[in-house]
N, C-alpha and C. Protein backbone atom coordinates (compact mmCIF):
# COMPACT_ATOMS: atom_id res chain seq x y z
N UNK A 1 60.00 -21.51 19.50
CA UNK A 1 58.76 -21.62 20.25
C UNK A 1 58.43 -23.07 20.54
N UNK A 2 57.35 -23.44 21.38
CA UNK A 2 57.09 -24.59 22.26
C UNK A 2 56.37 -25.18 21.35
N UNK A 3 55.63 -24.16 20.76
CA UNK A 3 54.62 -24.61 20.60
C UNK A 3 53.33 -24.30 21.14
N UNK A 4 53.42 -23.97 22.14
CA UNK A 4 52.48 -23.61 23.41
C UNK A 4 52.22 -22.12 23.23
N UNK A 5 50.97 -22.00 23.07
CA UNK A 5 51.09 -19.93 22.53
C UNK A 5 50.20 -19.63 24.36
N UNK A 6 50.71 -18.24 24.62
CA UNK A 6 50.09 -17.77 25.40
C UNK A 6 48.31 -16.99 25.06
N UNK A 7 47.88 -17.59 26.38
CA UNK A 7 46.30 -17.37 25.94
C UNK A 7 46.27 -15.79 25.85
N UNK A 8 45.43 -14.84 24.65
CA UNK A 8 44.93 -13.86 24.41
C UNK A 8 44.07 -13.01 25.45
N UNK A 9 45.08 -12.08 26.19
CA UNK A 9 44.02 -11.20 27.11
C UNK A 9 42.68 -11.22 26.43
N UNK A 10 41.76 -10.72 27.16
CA UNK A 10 40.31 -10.49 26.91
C UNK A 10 40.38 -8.70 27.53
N UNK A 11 40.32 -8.30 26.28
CA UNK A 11 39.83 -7.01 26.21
C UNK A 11 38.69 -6.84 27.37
N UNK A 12 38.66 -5.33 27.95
CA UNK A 12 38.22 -5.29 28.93
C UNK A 12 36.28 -4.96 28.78
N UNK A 13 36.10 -4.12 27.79
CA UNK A 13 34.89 -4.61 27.67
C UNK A 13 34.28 -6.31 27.33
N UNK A 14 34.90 -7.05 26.24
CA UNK A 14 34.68 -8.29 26.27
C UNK A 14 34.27 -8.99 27.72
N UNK A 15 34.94 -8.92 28.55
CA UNK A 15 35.27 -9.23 29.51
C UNK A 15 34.13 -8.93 30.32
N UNK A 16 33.57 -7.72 30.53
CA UNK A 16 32.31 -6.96 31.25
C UNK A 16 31.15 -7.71 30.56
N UNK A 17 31.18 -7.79 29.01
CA UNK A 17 29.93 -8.45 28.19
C UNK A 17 29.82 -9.89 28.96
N UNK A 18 30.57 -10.51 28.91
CA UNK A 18 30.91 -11.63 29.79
C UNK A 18 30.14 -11.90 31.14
N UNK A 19 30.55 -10.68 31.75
CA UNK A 19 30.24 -10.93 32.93
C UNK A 19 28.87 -10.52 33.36
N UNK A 20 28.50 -9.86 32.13
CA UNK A 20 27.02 -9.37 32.70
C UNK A 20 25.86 -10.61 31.93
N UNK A 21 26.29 -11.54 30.93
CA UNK A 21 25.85 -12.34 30.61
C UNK A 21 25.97 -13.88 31.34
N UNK A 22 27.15 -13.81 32.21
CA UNK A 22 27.08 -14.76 33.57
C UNK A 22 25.91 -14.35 34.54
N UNK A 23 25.59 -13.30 34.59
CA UNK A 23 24.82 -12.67 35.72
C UNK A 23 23.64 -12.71 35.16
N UNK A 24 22.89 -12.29 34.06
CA UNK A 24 21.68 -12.84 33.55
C UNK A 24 21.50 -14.09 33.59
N UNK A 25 22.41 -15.44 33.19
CA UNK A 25 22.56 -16.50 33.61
C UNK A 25 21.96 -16.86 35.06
N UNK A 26 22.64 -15.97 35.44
CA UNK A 26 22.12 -16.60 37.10
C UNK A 26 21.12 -15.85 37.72
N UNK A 27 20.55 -14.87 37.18
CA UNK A 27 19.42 -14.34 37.73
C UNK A 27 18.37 -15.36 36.87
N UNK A 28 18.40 -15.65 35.63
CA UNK A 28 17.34 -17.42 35.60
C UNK A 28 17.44 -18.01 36.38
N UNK A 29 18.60 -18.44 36.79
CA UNK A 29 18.65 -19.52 37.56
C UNK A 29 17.61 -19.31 38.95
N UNK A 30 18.09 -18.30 39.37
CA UNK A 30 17.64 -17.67 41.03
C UNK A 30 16.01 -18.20 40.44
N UNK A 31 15.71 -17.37 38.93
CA UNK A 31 14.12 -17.36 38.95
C UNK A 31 13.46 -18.56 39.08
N UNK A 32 14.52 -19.48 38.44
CA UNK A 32 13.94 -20.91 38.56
C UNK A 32 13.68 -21.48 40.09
N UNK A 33 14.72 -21.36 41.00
CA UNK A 33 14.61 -21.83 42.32
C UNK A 33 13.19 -21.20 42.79
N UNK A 34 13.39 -19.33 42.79
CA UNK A 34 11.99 -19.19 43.17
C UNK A 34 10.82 -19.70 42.43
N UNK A 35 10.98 -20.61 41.86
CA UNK A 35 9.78 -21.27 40.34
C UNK A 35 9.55 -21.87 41.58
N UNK A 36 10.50 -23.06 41.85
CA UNK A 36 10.42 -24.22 42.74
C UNK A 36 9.87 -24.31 43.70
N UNK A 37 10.26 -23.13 44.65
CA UNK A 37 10.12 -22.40 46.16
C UNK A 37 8.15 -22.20 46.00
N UNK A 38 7.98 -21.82 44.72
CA UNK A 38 6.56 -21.45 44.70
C UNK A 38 5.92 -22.91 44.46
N UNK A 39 6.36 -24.13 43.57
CA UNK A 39 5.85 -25.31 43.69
C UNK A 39 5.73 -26.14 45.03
N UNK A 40 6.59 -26.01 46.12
CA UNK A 40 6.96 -26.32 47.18
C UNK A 40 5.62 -25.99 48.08
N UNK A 41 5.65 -24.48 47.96
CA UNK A 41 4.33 -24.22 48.82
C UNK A 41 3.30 -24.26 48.06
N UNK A 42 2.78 -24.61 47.22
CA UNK A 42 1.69 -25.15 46.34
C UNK A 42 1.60 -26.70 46.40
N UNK A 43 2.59 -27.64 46.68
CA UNK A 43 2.38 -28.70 47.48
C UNK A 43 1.70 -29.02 49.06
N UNK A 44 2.56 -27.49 49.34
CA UNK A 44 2.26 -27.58 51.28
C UNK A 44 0.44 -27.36 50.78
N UNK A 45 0.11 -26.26 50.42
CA UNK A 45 -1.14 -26.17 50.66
C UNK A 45 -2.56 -27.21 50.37
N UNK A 46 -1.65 -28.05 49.18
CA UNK A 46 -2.67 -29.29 48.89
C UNK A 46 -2.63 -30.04 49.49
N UNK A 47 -1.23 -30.29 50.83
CA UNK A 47 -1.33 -31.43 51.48
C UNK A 47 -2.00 -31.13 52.28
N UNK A 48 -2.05 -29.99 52.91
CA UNK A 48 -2.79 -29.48 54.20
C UNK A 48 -4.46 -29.42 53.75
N UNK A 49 -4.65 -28.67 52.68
CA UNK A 49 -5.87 -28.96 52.66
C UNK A 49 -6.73 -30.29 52.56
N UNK A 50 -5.79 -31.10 51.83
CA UNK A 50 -6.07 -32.82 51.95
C UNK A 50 -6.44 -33.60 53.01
N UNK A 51 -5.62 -33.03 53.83
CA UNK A 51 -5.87 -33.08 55.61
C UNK A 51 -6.92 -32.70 56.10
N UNK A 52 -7.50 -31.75 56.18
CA UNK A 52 -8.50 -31.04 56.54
C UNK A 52 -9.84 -31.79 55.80
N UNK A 53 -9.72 -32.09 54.41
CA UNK A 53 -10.77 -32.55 54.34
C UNK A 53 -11.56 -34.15 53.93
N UNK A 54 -10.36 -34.60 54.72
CA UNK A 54 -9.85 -35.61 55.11
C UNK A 54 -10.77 -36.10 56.26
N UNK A 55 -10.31 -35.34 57.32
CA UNK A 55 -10.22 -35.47 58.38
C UNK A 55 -12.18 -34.88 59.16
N UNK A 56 -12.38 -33.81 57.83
CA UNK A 56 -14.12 -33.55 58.29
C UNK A 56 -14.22 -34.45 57.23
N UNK A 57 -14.20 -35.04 56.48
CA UNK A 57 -15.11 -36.29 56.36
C UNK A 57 -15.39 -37.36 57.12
N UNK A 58 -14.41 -37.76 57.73
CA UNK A 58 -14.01 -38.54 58.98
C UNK A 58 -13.40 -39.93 58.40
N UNK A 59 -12.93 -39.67 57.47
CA UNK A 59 -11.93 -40.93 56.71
C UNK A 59 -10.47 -41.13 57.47
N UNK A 60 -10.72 -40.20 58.77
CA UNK A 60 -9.00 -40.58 59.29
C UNK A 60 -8.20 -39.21 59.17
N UNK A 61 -7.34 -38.92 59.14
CA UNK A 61 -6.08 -37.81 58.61
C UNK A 61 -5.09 -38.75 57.79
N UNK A 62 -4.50 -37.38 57.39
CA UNK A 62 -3.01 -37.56 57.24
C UNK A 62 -2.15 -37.68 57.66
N UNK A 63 -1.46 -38.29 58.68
CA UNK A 63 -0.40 -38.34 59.75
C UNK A 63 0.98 -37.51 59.22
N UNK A 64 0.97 -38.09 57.82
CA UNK A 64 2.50 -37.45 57.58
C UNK A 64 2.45 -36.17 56.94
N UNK A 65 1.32 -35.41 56.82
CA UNK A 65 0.87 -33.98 56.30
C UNK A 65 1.78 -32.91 57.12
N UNK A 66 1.38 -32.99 58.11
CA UNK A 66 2.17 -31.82 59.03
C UNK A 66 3.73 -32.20 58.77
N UNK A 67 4.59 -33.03 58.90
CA UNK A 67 6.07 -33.24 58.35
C UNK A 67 6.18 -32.85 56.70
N UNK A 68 5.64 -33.21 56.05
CA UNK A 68 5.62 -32.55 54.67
C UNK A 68 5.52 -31.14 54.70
N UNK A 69 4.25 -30.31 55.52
CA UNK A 69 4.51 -28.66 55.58
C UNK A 69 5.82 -28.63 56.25
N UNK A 70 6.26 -28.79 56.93
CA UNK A 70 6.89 -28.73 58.06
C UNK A 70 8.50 -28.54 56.70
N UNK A 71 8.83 -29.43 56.00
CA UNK A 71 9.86 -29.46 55.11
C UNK A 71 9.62 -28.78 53.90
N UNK A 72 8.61 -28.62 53.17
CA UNK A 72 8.21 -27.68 52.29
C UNK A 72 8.73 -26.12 52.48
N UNK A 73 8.16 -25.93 53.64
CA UNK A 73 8.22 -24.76 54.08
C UNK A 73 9.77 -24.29 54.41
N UNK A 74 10.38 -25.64 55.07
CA UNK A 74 11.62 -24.89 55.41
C UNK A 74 12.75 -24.68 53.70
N UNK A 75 12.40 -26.23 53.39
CA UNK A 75 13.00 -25.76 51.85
C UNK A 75 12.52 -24.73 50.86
N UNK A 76 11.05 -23.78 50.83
CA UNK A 76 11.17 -23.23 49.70
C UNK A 76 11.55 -21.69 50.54
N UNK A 77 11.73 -21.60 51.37
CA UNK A 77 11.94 -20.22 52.47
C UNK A 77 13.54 -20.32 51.60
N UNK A 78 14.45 -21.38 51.77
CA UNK A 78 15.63 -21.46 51.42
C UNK A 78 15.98 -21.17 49.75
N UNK A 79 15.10 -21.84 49.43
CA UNK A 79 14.79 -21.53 48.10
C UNK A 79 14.63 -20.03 47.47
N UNK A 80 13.71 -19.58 47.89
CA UNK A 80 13.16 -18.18 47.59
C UNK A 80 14.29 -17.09 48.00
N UNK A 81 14.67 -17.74 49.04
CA UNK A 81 15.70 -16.30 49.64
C UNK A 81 16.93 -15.80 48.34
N UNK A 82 17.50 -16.34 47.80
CA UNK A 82 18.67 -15.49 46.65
C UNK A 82 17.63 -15.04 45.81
N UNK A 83 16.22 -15.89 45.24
CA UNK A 83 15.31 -15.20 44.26
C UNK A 83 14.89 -13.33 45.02
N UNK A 84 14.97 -13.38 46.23
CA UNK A 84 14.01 -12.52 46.83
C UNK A 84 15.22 -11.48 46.88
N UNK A 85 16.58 -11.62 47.72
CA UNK A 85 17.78 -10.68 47.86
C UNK A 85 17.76 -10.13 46.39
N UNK A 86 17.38 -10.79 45.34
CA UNK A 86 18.01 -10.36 43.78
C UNK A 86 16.68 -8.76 43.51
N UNK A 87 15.36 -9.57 43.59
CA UNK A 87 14.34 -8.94 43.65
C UNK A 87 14.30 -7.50 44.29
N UNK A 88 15.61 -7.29 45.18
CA UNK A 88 15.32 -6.30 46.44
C UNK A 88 13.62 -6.78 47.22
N UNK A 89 13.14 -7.67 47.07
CA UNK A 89 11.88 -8.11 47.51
C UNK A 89 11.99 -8.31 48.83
N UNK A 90 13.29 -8.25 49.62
CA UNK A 90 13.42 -8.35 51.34
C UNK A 90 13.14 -7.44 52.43
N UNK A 91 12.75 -7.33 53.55
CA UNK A 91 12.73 -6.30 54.93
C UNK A 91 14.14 -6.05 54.56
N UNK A 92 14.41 -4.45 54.25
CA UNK A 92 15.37 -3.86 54.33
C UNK A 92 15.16 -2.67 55.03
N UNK A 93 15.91 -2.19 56.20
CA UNK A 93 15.84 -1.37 57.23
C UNK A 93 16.90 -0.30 56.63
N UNK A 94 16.40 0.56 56.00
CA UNK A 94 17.28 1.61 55.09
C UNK A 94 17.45 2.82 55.76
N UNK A 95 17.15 3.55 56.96
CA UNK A 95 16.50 4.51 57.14
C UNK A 95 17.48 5.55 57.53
N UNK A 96 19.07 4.67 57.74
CA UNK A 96 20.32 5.54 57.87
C UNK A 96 20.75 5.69 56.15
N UNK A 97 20.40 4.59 55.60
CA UNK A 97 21.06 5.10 54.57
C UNK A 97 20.51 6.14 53.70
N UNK A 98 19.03 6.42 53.54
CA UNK A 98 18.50 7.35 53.62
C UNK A 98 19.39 8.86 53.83
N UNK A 99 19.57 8.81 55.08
CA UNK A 99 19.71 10.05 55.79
C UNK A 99 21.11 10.39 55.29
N UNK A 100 21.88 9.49 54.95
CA UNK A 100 23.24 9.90 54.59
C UNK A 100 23.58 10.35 53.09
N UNK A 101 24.72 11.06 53.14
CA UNK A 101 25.22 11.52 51.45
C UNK A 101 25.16 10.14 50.89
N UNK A 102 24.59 10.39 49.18
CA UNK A 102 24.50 9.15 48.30
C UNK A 102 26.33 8.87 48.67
N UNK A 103 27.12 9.00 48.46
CA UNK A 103 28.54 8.73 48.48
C UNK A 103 28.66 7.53 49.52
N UNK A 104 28.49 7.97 50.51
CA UNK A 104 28.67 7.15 52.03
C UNK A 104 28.09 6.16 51.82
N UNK A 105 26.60 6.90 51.82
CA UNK A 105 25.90 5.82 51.49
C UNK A 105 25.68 4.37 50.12
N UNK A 106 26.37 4.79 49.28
CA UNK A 106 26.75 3.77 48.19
C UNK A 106 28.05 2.89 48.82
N UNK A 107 29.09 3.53 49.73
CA UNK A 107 30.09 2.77 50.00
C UNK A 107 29.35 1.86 51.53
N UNK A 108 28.76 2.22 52.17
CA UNK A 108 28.36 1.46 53.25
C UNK A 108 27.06 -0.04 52.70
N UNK A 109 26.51 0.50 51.35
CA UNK A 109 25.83 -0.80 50.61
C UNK A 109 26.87 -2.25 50.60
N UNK A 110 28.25 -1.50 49.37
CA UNK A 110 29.27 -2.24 49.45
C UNK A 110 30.17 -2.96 50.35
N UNK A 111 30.10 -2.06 51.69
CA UNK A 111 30.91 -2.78 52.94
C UNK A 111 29.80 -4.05 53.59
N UNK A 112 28.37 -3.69 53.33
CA UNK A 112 27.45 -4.76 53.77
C UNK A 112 27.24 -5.65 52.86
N UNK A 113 27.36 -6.04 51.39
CA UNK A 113 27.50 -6.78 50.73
C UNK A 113 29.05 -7.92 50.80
N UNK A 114 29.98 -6.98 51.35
CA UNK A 114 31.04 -7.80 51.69
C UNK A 114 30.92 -9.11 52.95
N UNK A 115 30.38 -8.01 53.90
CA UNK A 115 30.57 -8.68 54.69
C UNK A 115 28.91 -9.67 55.02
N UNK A 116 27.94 -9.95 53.96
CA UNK A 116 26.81 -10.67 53.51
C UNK A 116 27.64 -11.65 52.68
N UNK A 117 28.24 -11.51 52.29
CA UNK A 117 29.04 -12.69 51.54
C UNK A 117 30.23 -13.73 52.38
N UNK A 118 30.91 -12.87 53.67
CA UNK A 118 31.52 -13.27 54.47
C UNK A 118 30.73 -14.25 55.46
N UNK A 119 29.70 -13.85 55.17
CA UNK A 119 29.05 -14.73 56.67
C UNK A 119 28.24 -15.71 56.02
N UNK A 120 27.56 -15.77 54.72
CA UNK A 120 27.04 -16.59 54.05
C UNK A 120 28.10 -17.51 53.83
N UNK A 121 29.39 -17.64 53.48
CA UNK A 121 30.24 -18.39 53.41
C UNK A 121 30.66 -19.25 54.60
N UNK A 122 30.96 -18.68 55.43
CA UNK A 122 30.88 -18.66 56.92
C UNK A 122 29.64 -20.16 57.48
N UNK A 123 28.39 -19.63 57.17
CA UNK A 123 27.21 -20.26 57.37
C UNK A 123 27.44 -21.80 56.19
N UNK A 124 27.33 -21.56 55.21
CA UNK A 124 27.79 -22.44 53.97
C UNK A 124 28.99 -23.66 54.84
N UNK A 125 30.05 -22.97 55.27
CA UNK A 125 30.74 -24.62 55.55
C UNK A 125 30.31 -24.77 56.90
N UNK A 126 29.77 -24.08 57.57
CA UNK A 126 29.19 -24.60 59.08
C UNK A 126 28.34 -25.74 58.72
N UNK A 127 27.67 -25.30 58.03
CA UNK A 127 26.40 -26.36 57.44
C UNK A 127 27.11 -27.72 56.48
N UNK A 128 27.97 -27.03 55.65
CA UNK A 128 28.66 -28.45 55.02
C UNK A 128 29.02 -29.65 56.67
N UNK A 129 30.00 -28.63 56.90
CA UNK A 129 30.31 -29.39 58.09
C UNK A 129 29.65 -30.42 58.92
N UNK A 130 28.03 -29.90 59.08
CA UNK A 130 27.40 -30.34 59.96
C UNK A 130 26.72 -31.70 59.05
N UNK A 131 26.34 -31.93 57.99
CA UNK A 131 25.72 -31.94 56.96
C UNK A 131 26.84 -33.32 56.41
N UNK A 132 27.98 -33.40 56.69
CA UNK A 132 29.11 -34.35 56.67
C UNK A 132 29.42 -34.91 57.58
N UNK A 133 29.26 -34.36 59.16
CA UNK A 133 28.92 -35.23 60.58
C UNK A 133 28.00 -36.58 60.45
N UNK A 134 26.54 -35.68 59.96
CA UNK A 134 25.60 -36.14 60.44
C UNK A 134 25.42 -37.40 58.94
N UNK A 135 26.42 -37.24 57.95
CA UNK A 135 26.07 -38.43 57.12
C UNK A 135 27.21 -38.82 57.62
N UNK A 136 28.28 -39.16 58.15
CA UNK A 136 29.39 -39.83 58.52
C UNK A 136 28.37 -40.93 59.95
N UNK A 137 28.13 -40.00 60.96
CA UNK A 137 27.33 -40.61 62.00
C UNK A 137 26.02 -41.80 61.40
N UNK A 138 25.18 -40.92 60.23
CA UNK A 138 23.91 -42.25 59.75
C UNK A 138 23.10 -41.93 60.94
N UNK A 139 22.93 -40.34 61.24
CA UNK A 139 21.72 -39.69 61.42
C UNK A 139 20.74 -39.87 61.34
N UNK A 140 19.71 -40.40 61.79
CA UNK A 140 18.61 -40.88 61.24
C UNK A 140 17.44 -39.36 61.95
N UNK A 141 16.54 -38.88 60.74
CA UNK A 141 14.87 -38.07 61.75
C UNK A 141 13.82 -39.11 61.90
N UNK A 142 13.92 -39.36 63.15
CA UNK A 142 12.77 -39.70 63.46
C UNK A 142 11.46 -39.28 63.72
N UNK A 143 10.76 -39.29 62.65
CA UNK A 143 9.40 -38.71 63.14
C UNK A 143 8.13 -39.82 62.57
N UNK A 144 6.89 -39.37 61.75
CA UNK A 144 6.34 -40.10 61.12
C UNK A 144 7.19 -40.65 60.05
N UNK A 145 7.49 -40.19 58.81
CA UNK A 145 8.63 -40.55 58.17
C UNK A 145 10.14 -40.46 58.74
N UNK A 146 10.93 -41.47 58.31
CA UNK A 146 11.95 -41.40 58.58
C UNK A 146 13.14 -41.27 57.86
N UNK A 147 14.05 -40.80 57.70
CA UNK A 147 15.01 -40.60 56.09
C UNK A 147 16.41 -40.08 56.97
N UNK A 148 17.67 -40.10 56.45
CA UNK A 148 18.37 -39.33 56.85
C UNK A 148 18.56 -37.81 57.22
N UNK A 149 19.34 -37.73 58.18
CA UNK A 149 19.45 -36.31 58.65
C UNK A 149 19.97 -35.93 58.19
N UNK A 150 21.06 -36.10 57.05
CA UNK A 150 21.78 -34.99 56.47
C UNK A 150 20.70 -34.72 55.04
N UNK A 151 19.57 -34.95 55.12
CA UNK A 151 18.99 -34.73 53.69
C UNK A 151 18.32 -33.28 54.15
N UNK A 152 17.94 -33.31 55.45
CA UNK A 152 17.58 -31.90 56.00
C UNK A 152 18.82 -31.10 55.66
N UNK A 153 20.03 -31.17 56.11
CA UNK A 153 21.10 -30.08 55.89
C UNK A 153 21.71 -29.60 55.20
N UNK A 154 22.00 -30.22 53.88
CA UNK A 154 22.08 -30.38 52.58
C UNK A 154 21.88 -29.17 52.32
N UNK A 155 20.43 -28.82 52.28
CA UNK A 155 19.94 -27.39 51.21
C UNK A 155 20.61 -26.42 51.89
N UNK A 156 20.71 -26.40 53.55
CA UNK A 156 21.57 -25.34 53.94
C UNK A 156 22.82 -24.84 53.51
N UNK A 157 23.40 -25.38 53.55
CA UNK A 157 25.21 -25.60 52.90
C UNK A 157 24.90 -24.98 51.45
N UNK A 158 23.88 -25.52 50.60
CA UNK A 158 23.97 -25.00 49.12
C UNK A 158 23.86 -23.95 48.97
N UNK A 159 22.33 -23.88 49.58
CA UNK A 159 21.38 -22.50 49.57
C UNK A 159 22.45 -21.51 49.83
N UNK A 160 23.49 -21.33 50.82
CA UNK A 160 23.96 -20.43 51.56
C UNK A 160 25.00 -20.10 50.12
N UNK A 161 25.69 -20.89 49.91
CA UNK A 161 26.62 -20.77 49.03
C UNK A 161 26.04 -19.90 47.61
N UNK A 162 24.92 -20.39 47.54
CA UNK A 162 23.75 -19.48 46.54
C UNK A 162 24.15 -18.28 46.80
N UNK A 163 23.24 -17.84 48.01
CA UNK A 163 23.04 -16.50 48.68
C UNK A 163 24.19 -15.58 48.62
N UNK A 164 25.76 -16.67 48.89
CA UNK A 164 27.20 -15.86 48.84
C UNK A 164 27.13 -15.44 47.51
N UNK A 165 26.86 -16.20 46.28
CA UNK A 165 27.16 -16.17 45.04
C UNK A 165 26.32 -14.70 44.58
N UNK A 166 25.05 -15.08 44.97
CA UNK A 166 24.44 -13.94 44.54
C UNK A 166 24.83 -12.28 45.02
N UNK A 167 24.81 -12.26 46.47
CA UNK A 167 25.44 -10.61 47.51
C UNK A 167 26.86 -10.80 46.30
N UNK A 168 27.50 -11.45 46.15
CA UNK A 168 28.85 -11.17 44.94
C UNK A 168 28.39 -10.10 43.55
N UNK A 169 27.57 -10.89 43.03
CA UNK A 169 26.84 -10.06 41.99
C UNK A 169 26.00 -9.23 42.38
N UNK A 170 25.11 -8.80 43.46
CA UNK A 170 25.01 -7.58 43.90
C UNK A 170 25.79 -6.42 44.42
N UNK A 171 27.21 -6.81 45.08
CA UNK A 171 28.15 -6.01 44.65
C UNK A 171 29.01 -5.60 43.76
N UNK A 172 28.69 -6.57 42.75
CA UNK A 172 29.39 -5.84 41.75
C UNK A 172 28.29 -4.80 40.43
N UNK A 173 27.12 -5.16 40.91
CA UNK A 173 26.12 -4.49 40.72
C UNK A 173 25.88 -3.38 41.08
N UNK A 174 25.96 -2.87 42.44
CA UNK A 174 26.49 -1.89 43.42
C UNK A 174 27.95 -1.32 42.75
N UNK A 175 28.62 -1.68 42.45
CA UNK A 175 30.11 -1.42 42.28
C UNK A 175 29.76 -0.56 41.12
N UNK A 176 29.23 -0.91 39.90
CA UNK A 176 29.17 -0.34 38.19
C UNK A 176 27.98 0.36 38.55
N UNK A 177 27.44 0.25 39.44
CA UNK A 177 25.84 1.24 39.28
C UNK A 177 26.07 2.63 39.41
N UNK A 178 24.86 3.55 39.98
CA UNK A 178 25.07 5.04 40.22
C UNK A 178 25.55 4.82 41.95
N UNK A 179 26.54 6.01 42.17
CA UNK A 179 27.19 5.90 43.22
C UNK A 179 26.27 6.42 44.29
N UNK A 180 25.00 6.08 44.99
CA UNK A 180 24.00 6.38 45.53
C UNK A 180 23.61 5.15 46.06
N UNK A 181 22.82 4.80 47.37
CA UNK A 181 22.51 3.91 48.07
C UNK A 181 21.23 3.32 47.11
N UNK A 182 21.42 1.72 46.99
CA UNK A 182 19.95 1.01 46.46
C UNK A 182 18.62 1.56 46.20
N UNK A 183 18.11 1.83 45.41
CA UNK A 183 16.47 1.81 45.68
C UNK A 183 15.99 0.47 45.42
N UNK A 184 15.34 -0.01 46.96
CA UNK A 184 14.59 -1.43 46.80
C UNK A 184 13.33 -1.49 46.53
N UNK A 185 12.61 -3.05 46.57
CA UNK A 185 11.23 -3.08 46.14
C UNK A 185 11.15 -2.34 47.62
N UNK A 186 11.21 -2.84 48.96
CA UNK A 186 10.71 -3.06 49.95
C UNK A 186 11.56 -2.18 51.14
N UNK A 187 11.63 -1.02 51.02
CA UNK A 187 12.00 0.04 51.53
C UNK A 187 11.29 0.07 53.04
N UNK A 188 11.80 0.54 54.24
CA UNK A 188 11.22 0.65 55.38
C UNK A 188 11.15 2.02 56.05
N UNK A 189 12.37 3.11 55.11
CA UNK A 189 12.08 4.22 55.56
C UNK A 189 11.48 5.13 54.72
């Protein structure tokens, strides 16, 4: 012998314990972002209201208030979204799956989780991509504040990669569950 021992399969429950303790892992995680996503717009609203009463006092405004909602908003929307997909907390338009045998309907969850992961990935290096242009170029936003443009694109590329990560563990969630279509928070039919 080498010396070198071959690594020890992992028994197949081990393996599941594993994986469902990666997945609690990351459903904190998600909770934390939506923590964030909720600090984000609890910023927007103090800046805006700051503004407002600001502005009936007649001390002037805030000039850079509206760009602060303006980024708040788009980052904790980004934010919240894998907290919210996990939640089933999204507009989900169910109303075929409804109507169909649980069977079908459990395998057509899975074919849309595939292909939610295909396009989030998809979206993920579009955005890297763009996001590596625009810091190669030295992008600049010009508005009241000014900062680089790839600091806007950034969360896209991540976020998305999130979103892939997460539809993964909802299909495999889907996969071990009862063979019957989702019951969500936010049902439409």
């Amino acid at each position: 012998m080498s010396g070198i021992e071959a690594p020890t399969p992992v028994p197949a429950p081990a393996q599941e314990g594993l994986l469902s303790r990666m997945d609690q892992t990351w459903g904190a995680l998600l909770s934390g972002l939506g923590l964030l996503a909720c600090l984000l717009i609890a910023i927007m609203v103090v800046v805006i209201c700051a503004d407002v009463v600001v502005r009936n006092l007649g001390w002037g405004n805030l000039p850079w208030a509206t760009e602060v909602a303006e980024y708040t908003l788009y980052l904790s929307t980004f934010l919240a979204a894998p907290w919210l997909l996990r939640q089933g907390a999204h507009v989900r338009m169910d109303i075929v799956l409804k109507a169909l045998p649980d069977r079908l309907a459990w395998w057509l969850e899975l074919v849309t989780d595939a292909i939610a992961i295909f396009t989030c990935v998809s979206l993920m290096v579009a955005s890297a991509k763009a996001t590596l242009a625009s810091a190669e170029q030295q992008s600049l936003v010009f508005k009241i504040l000014v900062f680089p443009e790839w600091w806007l694109l950034a969360p896209a590329a991540v976020m998305f990669g999130v979103l892939a990560v997460e539809f993964f563990w909802r299909l495999r969630r889907q996969w071990n569950g009862p063979r019957t279509a989702r019951a969500e928070a936010t049902s439409v039919a």
